[in-house]
N, C-alpha and C. Protein backbone atom coordinates (compact mmCIF):
# COMPACT_ATOMS: atom_id res chain seq x y z
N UNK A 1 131.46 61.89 138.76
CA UNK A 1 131.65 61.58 140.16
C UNK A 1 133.10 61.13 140.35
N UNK A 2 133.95 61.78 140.99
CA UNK A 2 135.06 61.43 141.26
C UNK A 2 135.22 60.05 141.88
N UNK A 3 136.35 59.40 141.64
CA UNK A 3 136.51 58.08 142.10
C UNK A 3 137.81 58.47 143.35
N UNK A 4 137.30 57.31 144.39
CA UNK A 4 138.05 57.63 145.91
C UNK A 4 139.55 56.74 145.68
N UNK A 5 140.57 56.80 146.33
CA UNK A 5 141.52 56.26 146.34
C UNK A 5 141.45 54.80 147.06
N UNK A 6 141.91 53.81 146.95
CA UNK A 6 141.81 52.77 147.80
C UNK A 6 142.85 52.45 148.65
N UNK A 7 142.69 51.83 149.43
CA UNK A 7 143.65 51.53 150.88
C UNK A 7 144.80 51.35 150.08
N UNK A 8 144.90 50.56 148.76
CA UNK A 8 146.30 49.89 148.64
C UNK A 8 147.32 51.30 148.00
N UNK A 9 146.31 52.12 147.11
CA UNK A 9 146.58 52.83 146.16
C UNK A 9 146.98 54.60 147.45
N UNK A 10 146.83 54.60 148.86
CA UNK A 10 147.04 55.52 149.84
C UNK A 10 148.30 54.84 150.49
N UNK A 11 148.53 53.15 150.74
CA UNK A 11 149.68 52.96 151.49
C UNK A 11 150.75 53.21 150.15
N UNK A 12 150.40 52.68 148.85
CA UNK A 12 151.67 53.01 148.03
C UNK A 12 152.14 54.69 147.80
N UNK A 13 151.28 55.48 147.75
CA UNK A 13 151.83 56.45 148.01
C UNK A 13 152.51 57.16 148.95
N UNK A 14 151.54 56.61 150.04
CA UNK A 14 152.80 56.85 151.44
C UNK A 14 154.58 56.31 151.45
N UNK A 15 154.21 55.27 151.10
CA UNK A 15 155.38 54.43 150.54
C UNK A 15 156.56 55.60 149.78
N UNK A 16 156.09 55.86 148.58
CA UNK A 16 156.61 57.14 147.93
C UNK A 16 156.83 58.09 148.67
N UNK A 17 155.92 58.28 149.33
CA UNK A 17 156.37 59.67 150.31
C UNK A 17 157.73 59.46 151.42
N UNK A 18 157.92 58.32 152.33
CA UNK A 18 158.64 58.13 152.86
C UNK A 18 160.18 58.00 152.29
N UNK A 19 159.80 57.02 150.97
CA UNK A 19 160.83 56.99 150.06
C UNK A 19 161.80 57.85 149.92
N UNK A 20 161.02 59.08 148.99
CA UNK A 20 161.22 60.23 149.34
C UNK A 20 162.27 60.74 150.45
N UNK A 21 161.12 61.01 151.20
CA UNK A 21 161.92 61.72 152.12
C UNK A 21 162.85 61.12 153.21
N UNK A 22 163.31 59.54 153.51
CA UNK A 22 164.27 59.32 153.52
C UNK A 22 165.02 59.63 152.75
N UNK A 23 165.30 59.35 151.52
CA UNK A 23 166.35 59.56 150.78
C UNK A 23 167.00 60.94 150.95
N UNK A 24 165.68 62.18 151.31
CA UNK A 24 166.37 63.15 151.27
C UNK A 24 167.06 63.87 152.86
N UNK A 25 166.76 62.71 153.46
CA UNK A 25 167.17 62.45 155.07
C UNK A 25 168.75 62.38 155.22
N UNK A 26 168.87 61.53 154.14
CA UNK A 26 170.30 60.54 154.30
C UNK A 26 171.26 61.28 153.49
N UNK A 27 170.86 62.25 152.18
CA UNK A 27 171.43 63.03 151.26
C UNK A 27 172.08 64.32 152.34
N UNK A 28 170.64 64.82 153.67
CA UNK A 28 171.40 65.86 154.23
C UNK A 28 172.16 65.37 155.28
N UNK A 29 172.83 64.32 155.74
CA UNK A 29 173.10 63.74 156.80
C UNK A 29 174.65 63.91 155.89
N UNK A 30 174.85 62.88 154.97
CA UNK A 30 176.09 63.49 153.77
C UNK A 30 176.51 64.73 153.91
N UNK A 31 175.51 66.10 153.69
CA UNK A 31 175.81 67.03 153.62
C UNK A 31 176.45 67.72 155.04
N UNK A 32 176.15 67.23 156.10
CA UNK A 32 176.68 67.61 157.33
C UNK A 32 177.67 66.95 157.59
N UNK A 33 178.21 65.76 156.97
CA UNK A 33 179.13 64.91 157.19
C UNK A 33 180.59 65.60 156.56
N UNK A 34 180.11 66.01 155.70
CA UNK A 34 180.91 66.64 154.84
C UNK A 34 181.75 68.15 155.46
N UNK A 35 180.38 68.60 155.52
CA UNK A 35 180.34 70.37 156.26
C UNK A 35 181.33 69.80 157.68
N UNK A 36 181.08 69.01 158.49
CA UNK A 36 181.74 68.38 159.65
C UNK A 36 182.90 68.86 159.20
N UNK A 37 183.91 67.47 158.21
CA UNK A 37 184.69 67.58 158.27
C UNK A 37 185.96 68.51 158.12
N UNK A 38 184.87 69.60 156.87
CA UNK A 38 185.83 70.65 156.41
C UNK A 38 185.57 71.78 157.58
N UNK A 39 185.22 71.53 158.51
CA UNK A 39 184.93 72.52 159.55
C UNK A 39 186.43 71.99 160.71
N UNK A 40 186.65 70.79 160.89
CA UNK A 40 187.56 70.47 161.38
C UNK A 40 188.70 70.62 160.95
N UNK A 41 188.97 70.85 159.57
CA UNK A 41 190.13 70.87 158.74
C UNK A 41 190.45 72.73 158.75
N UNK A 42 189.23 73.33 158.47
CA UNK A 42 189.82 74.90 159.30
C UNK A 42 189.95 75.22 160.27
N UNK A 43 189.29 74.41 161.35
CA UNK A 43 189.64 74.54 163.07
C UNK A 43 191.47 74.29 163.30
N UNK A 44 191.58 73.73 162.87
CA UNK A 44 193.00 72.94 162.57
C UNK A 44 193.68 74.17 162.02
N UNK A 45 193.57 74.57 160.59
CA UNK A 45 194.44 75.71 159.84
C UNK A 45 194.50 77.09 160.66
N UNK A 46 193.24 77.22 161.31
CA UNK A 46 193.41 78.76 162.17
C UNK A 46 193.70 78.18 162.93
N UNK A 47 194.05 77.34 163.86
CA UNK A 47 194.85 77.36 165.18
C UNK A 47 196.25 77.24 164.79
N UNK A 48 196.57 76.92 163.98
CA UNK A 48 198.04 76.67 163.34
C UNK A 48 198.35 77.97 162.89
N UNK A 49 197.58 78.90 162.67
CA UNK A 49 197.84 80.32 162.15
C UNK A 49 198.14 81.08 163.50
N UNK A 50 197.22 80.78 164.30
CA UNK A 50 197.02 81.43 165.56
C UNK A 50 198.23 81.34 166.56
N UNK A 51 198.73 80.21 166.39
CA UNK A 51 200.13 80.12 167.24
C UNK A 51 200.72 80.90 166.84
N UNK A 52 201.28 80.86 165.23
CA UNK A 52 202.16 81.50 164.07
C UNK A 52 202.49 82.67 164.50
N UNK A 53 201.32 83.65 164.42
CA UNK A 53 201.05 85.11 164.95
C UNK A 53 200.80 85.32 166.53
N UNK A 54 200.63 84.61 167.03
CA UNK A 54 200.57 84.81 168.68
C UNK A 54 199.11 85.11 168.75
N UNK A 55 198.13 84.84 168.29
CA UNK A 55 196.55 85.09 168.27
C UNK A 55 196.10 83.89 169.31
N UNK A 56 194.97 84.36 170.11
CA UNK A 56 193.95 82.68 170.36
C UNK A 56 193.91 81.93 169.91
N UNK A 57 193.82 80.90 170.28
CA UNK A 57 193.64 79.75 169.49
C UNK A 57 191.92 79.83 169.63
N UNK A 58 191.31 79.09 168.56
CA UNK A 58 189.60 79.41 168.51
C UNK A 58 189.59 77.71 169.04
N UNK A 59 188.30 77.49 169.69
CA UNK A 59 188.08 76.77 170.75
C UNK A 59 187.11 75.83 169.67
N UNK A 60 187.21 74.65 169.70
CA UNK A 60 186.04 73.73 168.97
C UNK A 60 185.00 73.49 168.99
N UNK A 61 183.79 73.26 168.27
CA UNK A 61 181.98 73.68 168.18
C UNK A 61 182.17 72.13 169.30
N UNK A 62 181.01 72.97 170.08
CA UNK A 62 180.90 71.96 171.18
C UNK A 62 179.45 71.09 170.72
N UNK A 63 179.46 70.22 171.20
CA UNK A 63 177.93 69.33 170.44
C UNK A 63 177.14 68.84 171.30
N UNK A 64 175.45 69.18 171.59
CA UNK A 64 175.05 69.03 172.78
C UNK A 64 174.36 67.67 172.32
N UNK A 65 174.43 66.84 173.14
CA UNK A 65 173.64 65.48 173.08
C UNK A 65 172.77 65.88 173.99
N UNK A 66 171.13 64.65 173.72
CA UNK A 66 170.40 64.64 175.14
C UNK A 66 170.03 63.19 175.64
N UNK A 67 169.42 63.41 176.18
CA UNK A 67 169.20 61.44 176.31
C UNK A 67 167.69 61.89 177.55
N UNK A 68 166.78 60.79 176.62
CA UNK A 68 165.56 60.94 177.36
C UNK A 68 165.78 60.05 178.38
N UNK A 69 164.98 60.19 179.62
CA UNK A 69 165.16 59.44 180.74
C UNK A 69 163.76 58.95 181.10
N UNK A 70 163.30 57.77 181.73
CA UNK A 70 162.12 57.48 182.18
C UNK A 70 161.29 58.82 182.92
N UNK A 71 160.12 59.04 182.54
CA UNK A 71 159.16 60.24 183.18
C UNK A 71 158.53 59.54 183.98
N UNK A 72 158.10 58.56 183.82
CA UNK A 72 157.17 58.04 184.80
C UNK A 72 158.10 57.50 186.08
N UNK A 73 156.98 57.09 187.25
CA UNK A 73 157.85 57.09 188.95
C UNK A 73 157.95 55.51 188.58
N UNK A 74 156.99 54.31 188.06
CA UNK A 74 157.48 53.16 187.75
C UNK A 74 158.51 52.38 186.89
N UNK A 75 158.61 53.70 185.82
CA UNK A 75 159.60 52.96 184.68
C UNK A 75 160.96 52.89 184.57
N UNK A 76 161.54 51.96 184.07
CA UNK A 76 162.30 51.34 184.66
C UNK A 76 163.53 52.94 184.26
N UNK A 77 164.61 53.05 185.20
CA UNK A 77 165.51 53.98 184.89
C UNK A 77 164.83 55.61 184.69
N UNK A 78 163.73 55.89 185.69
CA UNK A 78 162.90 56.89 186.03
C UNK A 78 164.05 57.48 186.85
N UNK A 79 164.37 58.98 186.47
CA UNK A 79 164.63 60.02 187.51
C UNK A 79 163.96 61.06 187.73
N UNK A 80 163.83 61.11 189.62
CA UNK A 80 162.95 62.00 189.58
C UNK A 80 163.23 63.57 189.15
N UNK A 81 162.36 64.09 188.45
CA UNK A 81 162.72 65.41 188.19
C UNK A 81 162.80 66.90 189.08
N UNK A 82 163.42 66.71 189.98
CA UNK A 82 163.85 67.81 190.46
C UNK A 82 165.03 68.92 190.59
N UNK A 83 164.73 69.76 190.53
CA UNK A 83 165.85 70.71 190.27
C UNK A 83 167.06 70.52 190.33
N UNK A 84 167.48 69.65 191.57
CA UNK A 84 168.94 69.08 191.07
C UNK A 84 169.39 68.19 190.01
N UNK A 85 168.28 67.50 189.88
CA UNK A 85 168.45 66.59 188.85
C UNK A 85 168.72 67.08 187.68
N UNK A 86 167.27 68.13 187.10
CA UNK A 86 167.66 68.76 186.09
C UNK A 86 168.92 69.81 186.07
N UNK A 87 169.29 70.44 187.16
CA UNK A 87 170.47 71.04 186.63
C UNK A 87 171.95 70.14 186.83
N UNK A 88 172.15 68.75 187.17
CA UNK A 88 173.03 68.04 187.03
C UNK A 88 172.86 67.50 185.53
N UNK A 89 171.65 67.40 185.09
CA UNK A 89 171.55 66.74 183.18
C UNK A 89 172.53 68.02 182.49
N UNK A 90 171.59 69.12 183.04
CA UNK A 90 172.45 70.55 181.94
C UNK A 90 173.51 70.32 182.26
N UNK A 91 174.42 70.44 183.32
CA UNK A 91 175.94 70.58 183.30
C UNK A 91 176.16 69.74 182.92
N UNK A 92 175.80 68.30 182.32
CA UNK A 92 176.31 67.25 181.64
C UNK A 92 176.94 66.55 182.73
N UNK A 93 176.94 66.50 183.89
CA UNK A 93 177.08 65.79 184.98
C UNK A 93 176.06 64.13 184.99
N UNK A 94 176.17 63.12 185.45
CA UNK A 94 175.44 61.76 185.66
C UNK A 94 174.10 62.05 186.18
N UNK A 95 173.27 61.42 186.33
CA UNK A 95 171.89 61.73 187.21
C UNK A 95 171.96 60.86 187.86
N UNK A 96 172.57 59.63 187.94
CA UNK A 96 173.27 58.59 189.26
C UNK A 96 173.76 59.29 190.44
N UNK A 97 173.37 58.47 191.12
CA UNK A 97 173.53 59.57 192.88
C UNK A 97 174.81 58.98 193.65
């Protein structure tokens, strides 16, 4: 008859699991940190080329942020969602009136 796991012996493994996979959270966060920078350091070398030769200059990775806003009509910093609203969030415009 198989024996069941116990509460303590399911949170320590969760434990492990999170462990885990933070660690491997923070390892790829490094790895983009990294990738970042050497991405800026050739943005830099081809535009410096690009003058050189009279080419475009290549334009920089743009980075979209979002920011959740209250959904509900009571909570605090609620906008209502209507079409202007949402297309003032996309253009990255304020939702303050």
């Amino acid at each position: 008859m198989p024996v069941s796991k116990s509460i303590q012996e399911w949170l320590a493994e969760g434990e492990q699991l999170y462990s885990a996979t933070l660690a491997e959270y923070h390892d790829l966060e490094s790895q983009i940190a990294e990738l970042e920078e050497k991405l800026a350091l050739k943005h830099s070398e081809v535009n410096k080329l690009a003058v050189i030769i009279g080419k475009p200059a290549v334009e920089g990775r743009k980075i979209l942020t979002a920011q959740i806003v209250g959904t509900s009509p009571g909570e605090p910093g609620a906008a209502p969602m209507q079409n202007a609203t949402i297309a003032r969030a996309l253009s990255g415009r304020g939702l303050g009136r």
